[in-house]
PDB file of N, CA and C in Angstrom:
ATOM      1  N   UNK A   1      23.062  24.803 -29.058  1.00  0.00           N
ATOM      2  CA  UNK A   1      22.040  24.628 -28.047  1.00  0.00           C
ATOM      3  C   UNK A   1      20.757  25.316 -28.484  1.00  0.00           C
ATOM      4  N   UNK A   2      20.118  24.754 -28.480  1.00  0.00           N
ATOM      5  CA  UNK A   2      18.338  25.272 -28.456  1.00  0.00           C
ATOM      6  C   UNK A   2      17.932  25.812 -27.128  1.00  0.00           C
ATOM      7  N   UNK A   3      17.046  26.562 -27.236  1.00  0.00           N
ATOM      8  CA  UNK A   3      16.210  26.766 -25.546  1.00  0.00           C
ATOM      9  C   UNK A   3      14.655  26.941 -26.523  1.00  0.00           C
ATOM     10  N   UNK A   4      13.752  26.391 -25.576  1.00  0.00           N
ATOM     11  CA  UNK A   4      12.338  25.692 -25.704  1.00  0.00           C
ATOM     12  C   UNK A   4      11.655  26.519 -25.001  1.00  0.00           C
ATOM     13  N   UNK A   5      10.800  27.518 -24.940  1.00  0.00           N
ATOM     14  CA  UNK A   5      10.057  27.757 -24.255  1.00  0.00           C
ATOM     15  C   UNK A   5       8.584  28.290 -24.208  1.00  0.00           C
ATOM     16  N   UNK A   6       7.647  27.172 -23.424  1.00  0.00           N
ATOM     17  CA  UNK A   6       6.370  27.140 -24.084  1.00  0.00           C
ATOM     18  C   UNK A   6       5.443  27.884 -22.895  1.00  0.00           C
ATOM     19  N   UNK A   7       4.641  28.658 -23.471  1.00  0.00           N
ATOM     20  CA  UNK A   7       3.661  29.232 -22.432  1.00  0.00           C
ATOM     21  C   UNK A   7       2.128  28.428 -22.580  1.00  0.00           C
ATOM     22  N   UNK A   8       1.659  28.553 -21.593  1.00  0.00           N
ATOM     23  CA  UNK A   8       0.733  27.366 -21.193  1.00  0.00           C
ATOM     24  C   UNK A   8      -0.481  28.014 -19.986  1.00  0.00           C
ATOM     25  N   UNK A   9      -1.171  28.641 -20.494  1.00  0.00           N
ATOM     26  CA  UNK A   9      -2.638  29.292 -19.623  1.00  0.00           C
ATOM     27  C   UNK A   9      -3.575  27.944 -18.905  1.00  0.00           C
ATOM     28  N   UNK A  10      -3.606  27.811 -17.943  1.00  0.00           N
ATOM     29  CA  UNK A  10      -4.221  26.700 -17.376  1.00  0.00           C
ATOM     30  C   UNK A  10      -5.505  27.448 -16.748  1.00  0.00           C
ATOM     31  N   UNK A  11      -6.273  25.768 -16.527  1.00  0.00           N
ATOM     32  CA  UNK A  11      -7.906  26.713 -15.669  1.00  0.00           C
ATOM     33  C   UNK A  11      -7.602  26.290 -14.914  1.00  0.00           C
ATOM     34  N   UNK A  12      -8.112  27.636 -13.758  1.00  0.00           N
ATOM     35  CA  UNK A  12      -8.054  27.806 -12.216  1.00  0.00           C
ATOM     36  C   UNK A  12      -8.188  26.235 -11.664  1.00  0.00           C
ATOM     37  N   UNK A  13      -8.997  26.207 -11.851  1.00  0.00           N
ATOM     38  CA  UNK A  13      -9.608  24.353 -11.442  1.00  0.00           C
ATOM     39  C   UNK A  13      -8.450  23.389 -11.064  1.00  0.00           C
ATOM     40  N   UNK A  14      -7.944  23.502 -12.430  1.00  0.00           N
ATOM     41  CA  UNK A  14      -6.535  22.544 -12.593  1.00  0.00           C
ATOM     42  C   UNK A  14      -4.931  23.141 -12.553  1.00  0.00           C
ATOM     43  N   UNK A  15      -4.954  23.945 -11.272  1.00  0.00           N
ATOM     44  CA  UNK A  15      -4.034  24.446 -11.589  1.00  0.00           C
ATOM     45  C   UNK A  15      -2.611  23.070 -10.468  1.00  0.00           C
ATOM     46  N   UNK A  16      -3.772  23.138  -9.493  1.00  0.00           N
ATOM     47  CA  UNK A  16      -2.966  21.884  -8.569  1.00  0.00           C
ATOM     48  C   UNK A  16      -2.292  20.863  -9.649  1.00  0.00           C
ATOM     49  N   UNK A  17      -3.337  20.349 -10.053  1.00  0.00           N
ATOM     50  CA  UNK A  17      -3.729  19.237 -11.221  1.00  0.00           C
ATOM     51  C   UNK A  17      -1.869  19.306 -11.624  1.00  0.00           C
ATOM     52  N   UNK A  18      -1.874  19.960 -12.549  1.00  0.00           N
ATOM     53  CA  UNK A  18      -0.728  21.075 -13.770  1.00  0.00           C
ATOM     54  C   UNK A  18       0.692  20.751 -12.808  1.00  0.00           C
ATOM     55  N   UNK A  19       0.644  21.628 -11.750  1.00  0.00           N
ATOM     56  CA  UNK A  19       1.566  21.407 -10.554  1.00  0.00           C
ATOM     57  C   UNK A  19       1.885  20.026 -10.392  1.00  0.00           C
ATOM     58  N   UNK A  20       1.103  19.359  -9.983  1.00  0.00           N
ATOM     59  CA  UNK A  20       1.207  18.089  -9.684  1.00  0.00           C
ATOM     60  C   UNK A  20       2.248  16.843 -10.711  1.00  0.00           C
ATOM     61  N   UNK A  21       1.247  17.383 -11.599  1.00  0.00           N
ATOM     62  CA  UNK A  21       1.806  16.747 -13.328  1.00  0.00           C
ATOM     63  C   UNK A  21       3.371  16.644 -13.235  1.00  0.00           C
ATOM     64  N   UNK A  22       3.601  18.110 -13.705  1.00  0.00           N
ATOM     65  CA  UNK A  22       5.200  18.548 -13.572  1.00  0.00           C
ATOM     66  C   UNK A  22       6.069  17.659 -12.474  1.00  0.00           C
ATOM     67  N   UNK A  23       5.438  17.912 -10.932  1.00  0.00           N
ATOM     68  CA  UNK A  23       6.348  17.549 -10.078  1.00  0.00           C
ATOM     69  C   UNK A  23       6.741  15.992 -10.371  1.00  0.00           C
ATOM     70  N   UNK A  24       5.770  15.117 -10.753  1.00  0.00           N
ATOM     71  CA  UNK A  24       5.356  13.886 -11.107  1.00  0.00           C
ATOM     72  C   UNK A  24       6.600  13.517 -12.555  1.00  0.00           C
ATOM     73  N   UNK A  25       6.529  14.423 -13.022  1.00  0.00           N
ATOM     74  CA  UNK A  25       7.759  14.215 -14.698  1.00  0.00           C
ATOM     75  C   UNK A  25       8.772  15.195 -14.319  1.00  0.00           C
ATOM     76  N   UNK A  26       9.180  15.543 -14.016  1.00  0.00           N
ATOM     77  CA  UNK A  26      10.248  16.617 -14.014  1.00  0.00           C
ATOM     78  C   UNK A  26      11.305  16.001 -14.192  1.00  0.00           C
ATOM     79  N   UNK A  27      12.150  15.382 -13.630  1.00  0.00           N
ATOM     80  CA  UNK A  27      12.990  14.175 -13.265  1.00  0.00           C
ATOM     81  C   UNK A  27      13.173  14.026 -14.646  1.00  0.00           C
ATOM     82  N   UNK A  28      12.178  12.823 -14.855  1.00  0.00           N
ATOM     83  CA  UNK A  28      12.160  12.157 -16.519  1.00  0.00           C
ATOM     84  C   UNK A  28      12.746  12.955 -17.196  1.00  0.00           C
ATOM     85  N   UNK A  29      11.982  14.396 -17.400  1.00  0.00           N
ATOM     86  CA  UNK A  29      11.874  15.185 -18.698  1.00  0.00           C
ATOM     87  C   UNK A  29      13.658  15.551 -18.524  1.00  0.00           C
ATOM     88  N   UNK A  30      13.823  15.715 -17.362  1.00  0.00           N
ATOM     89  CA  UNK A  30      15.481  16.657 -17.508  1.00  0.00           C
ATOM     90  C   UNK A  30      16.465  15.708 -17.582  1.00  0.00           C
ATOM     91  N   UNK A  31      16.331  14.357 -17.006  1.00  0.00           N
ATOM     92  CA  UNK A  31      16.678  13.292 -17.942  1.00  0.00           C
ATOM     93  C   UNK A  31      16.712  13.054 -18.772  1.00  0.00           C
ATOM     94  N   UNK A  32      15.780  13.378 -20.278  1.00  0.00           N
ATOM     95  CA  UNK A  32      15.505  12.357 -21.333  1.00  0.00           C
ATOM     96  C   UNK A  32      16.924  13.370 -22.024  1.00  0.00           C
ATOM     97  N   UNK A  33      17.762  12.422 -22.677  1.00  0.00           N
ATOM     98  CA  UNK A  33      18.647  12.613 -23.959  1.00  0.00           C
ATOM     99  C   UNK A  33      18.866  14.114 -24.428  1.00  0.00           C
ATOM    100  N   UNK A  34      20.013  14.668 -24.175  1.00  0.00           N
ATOM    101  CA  UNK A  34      19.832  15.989 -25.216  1.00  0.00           C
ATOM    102  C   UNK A  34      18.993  17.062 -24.231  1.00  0.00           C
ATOM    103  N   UNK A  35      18.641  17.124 -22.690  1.00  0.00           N
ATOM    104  CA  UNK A  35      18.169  17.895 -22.136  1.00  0.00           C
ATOM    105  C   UNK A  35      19.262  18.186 -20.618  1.00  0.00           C
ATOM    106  N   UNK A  36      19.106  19.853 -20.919  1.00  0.00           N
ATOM    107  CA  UNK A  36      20.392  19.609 -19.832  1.00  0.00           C
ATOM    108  C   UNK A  36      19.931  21.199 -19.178  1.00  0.00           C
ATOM    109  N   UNK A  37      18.651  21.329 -19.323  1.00  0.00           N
ATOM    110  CA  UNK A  37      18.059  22.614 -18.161  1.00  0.00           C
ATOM    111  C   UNK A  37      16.816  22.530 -18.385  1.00  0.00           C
ATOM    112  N   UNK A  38      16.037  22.588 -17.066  1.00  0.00           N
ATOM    113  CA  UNK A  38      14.796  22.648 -17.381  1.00  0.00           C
ATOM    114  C   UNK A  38      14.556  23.147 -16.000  1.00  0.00           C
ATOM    115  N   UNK A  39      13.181  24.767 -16.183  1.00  0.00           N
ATOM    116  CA  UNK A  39      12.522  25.283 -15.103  1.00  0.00           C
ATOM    117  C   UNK A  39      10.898  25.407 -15.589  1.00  0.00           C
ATOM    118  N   UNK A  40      10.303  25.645 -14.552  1.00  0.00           N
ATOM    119  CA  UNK A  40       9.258  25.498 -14.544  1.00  0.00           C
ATOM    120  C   UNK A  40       8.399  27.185 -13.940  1.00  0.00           C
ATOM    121  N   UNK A  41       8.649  28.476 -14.680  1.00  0.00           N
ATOM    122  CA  UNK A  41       7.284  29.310 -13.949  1.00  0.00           C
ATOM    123  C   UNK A  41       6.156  29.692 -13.899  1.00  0.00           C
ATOM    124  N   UNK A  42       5.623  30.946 -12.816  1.00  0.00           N
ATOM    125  CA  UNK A  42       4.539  30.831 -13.017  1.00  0.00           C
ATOM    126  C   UNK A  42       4.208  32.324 -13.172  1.00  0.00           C
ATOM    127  N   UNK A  43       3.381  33.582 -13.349  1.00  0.00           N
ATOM    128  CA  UNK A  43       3.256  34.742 -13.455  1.00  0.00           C
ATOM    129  C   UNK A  43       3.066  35.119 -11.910  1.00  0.00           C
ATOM    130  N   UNK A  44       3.388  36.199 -11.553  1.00  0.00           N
ATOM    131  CA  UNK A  44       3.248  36.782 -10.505  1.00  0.00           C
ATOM    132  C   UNK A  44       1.662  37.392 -10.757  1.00  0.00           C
ATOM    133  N   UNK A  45       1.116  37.928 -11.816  1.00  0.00           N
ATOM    134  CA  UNK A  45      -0.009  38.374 -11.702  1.00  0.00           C
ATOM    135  C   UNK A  45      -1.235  37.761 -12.263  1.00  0.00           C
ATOM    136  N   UNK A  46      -1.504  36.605 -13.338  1.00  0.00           N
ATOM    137  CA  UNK A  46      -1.680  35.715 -13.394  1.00  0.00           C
ATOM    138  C   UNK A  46      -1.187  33.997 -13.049  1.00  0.00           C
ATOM    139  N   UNK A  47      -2.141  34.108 -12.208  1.00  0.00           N
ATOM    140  CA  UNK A  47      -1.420  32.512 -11.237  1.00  0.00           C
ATOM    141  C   UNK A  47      -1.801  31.420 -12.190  1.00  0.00           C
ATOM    142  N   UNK A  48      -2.420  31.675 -13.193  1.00  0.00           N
ATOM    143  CA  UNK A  48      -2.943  30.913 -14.110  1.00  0.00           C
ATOM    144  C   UNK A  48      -2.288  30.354 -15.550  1.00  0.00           C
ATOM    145  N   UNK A  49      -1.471  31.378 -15.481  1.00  0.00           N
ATOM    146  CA  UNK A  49      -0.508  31.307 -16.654  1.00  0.00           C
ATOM    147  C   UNK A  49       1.255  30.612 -16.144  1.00  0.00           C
ATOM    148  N   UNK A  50       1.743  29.307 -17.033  1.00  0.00           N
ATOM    149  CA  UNK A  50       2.871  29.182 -16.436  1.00  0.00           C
ATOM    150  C   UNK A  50       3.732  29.005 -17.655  1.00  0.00           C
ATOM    151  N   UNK A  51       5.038  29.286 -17.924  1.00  0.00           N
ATOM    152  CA  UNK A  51       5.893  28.748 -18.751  1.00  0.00           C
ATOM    153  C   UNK A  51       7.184  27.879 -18.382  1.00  0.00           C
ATOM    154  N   UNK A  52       7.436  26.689 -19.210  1.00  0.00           N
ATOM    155  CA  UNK A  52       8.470  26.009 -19.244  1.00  0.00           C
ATOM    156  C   UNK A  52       9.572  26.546 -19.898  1.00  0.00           C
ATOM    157  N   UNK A  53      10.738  26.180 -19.227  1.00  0.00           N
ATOM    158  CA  UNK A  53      11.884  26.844 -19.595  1.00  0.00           C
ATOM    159  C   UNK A  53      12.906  26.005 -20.132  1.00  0.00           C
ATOM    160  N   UNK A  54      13.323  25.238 -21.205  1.00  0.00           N
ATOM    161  CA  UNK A  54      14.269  24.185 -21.249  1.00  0.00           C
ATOM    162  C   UNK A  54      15.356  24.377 -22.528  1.00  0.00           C
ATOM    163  N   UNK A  55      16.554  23.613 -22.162  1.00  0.00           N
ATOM    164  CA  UNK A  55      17.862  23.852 -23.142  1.00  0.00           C
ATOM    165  C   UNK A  55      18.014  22.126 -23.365  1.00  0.00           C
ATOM    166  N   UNK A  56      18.198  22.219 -25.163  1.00  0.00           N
ATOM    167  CA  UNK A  56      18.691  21.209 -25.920  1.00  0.00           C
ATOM    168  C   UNK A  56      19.455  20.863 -26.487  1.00  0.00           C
ATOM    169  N   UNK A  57      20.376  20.055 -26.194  1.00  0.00           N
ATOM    170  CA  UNK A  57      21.225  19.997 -27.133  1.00  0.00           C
ATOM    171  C   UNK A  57      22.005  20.385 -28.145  1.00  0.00           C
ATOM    172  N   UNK A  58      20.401  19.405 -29.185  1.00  0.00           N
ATOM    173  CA  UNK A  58      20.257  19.561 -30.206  1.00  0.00           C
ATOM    174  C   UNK A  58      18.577  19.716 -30.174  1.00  0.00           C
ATOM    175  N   UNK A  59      18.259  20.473 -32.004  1.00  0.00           N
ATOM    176  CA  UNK A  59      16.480  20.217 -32.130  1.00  0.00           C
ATOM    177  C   UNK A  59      16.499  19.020 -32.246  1.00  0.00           C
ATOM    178  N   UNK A  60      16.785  17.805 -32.937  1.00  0.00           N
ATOM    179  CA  UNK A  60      17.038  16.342 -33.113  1.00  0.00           C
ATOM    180  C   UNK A  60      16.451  16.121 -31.546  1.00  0.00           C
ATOM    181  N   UNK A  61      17.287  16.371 -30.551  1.00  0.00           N
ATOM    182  CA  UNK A  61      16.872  15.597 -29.220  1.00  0.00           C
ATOM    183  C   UNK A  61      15.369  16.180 -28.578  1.00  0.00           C
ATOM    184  N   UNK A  62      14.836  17.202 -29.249  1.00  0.00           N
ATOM    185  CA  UNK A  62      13.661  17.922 -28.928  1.00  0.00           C
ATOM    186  C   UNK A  62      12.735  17.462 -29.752  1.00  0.00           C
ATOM    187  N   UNK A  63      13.074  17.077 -30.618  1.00  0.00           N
ATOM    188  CA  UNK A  63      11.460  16.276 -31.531  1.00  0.00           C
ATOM    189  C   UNK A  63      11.803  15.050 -31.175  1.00  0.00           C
ATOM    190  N   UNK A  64      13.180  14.281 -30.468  1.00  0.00           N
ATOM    191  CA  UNK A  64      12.571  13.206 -29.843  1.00  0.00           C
ATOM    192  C   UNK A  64      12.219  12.917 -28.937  1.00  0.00           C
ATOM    193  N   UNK A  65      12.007  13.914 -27.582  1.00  0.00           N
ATOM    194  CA  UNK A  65      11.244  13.977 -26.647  1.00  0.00           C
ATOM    195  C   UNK A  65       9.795  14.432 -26.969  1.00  0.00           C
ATOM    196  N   UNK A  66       9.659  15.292 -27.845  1.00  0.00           N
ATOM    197  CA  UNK A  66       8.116  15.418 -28.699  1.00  0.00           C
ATOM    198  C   UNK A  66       7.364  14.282 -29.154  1.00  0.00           C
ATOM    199  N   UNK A  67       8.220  13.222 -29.380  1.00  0.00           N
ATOM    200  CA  UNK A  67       7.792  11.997 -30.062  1.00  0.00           C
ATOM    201  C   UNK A  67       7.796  11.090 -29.371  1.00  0.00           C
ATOM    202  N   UNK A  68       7.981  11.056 -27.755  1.00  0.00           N
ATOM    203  CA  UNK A  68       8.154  10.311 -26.933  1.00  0.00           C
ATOM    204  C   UNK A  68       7.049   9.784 -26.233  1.00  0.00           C
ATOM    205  N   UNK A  69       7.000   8.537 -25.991  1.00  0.00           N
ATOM    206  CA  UNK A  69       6.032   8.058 -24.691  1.00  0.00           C
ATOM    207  C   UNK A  69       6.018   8.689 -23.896  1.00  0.00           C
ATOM    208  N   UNK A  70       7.007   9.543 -23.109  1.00  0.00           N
ATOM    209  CA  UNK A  70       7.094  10.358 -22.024  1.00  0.00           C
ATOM    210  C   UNK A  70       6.272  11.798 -22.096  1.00  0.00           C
ATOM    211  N   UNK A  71       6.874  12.195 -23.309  1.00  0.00           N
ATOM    212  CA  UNK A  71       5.844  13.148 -23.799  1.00  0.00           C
ATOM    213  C   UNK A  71       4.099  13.194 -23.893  1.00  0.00           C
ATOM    214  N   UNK A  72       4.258  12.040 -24.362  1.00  0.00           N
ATOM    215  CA  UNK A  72       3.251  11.755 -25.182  1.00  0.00           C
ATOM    216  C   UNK A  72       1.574  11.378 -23.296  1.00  0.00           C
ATOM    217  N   UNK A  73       2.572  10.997 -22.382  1.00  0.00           N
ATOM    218  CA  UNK A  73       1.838  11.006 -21.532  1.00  0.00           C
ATOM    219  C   UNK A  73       1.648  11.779 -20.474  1.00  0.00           C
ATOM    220  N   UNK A  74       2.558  12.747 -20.759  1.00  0.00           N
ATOM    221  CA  UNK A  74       2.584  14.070 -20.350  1.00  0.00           C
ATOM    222  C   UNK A  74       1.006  14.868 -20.603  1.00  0.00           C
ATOM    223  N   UNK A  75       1.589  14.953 -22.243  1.00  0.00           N
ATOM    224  CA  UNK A  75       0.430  15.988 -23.010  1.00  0.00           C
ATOM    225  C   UNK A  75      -1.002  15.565 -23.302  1.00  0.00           C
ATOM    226  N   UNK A  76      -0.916  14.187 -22.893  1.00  0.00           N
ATOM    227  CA  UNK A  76      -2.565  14.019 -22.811  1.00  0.00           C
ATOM    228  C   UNK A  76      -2.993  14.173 -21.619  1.00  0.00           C
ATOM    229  N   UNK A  77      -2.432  14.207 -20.312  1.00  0.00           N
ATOM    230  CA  UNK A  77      -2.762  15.124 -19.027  1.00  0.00           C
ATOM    231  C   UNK A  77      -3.023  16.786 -19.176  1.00  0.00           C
ATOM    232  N   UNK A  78      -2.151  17.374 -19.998  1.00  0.00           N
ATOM    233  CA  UNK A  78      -2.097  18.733 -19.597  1.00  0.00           C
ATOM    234  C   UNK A  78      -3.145  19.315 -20.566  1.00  0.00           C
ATOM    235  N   UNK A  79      -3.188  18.718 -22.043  1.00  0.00           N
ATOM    236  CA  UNK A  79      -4.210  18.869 -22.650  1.00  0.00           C
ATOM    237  C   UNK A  79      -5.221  19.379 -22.412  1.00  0.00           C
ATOM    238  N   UNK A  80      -5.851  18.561 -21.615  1.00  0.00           N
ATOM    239  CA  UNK A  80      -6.914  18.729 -20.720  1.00  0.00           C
ATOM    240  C   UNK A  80      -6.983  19.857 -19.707  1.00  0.00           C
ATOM    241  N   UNK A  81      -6.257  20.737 -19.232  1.00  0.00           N
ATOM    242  CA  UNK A  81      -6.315  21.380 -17.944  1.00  0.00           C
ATOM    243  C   UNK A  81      -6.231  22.732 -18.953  1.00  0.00           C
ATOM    244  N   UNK A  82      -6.075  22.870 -20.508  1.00  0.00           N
ATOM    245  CA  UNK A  82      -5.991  24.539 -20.795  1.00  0.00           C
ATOM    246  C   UNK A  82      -6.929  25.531 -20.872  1.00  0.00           C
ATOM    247  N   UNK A  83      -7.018  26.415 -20.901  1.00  0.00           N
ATOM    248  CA  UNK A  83      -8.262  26.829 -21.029  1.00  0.00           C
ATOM    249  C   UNK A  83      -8.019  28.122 -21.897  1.00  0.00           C
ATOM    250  N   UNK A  84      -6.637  28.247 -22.489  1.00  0.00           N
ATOM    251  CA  UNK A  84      -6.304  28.418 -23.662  1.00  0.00           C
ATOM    252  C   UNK A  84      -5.360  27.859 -24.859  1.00  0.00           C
ATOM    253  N   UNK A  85      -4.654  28.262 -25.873  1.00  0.00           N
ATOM    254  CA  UNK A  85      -3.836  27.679 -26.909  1.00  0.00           C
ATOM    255  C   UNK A  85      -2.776  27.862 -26.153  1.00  0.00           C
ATOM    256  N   UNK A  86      -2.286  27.009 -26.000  1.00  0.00           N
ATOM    257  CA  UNK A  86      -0.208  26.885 -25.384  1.00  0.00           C
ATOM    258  C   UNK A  86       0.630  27.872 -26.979  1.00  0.00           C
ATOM    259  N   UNK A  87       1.157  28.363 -26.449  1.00  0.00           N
ATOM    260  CA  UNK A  87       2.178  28.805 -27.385  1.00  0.00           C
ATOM    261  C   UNK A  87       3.578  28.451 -27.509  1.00  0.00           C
ATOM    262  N   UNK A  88       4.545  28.081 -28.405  1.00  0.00           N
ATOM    263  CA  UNK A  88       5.909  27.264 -27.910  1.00  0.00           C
ATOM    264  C   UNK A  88       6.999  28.749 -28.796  1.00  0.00           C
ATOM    265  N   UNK A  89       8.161  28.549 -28.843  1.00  0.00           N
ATOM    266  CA  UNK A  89       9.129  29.038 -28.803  1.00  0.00           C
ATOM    267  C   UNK A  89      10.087  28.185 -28.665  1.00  0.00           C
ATOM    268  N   UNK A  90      11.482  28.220 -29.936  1.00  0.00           N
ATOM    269  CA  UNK A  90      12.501  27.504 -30.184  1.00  0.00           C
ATOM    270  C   UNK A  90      13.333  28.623 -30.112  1.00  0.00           C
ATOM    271  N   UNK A  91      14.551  28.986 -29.476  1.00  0.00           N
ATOM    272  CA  UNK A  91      15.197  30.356 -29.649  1.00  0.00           C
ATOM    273  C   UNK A  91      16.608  29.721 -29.266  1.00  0.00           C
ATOM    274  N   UNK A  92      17.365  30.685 -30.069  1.00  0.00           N
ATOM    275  CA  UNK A  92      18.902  30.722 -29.748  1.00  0.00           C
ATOM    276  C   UNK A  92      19.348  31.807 -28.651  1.00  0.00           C
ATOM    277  N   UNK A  93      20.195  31.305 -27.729  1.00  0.00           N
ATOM    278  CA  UNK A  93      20.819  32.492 -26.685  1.00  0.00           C
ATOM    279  C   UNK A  93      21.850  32.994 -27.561  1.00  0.00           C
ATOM    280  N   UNK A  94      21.947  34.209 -27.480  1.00  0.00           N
ATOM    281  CA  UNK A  94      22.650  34.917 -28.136  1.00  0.00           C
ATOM    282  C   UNK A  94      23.745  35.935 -26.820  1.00  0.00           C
ATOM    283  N   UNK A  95      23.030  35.924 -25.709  1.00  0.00           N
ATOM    284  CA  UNK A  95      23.773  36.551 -24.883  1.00  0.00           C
ATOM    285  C   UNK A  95      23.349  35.457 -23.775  1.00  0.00           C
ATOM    286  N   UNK A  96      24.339  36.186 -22.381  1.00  0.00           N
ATOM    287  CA  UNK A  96      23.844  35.423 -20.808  1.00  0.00           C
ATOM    288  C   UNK A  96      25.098  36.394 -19.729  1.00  0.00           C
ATOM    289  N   UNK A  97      24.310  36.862 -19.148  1.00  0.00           N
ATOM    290  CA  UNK A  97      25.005  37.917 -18.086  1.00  0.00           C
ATOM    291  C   UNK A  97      24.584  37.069 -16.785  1.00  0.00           C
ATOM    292  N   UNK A  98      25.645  36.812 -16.152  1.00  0.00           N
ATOM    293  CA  UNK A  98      25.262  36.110 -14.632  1.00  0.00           C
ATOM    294  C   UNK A  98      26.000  37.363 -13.282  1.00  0.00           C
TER     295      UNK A  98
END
């Protein structure tokens, strides 16, 4: 299993916008192939800053949601709303205490 997780600074402006987006794909995305968790937060002290939280499979099923129409019309929405560089993260769980 992979876990994905990308941080994503949005402008104030568009933060509805961002929100909106997500609520609009969420579904899809935790649907598409090879995806079997996906959350969505936001900072408690910057309301501006949010990260996605998601588990794959495989990387195989993550560069083909990267390569996806779904993706692909995702990220030319969100593109637009940053008002800094997104940063991503591919990591292995190595532990999980519930």
């Amino acid at each position: 299993m992979l876990v994905r997780i990308v941080k994503l600074s949005i402008n104030p402006e568009n933060t509805d916008s961002f929100l909106a987006n997500f609520e609009a794909n969420k579904i899809s995305i935790r649907a598409f192939e090879g995806c079997n968790f996906l959350e969505l937060y936001r900072d408690q002290n910057n309301t501006d800053l949010f990260f996605t939280y998601s588990h794959w499979k495989l990387e195989k099923d993550l560069d083909n949601y990267r390569n996806s129409e779904l993706f692909n019309g995702i990220w030319a929405k969100t593109k637009k709303m940053f008002n800094g560089k997104p940063e991503a993260w591919s990591v292995d769980k190595l532990a999980r205490l519930d």
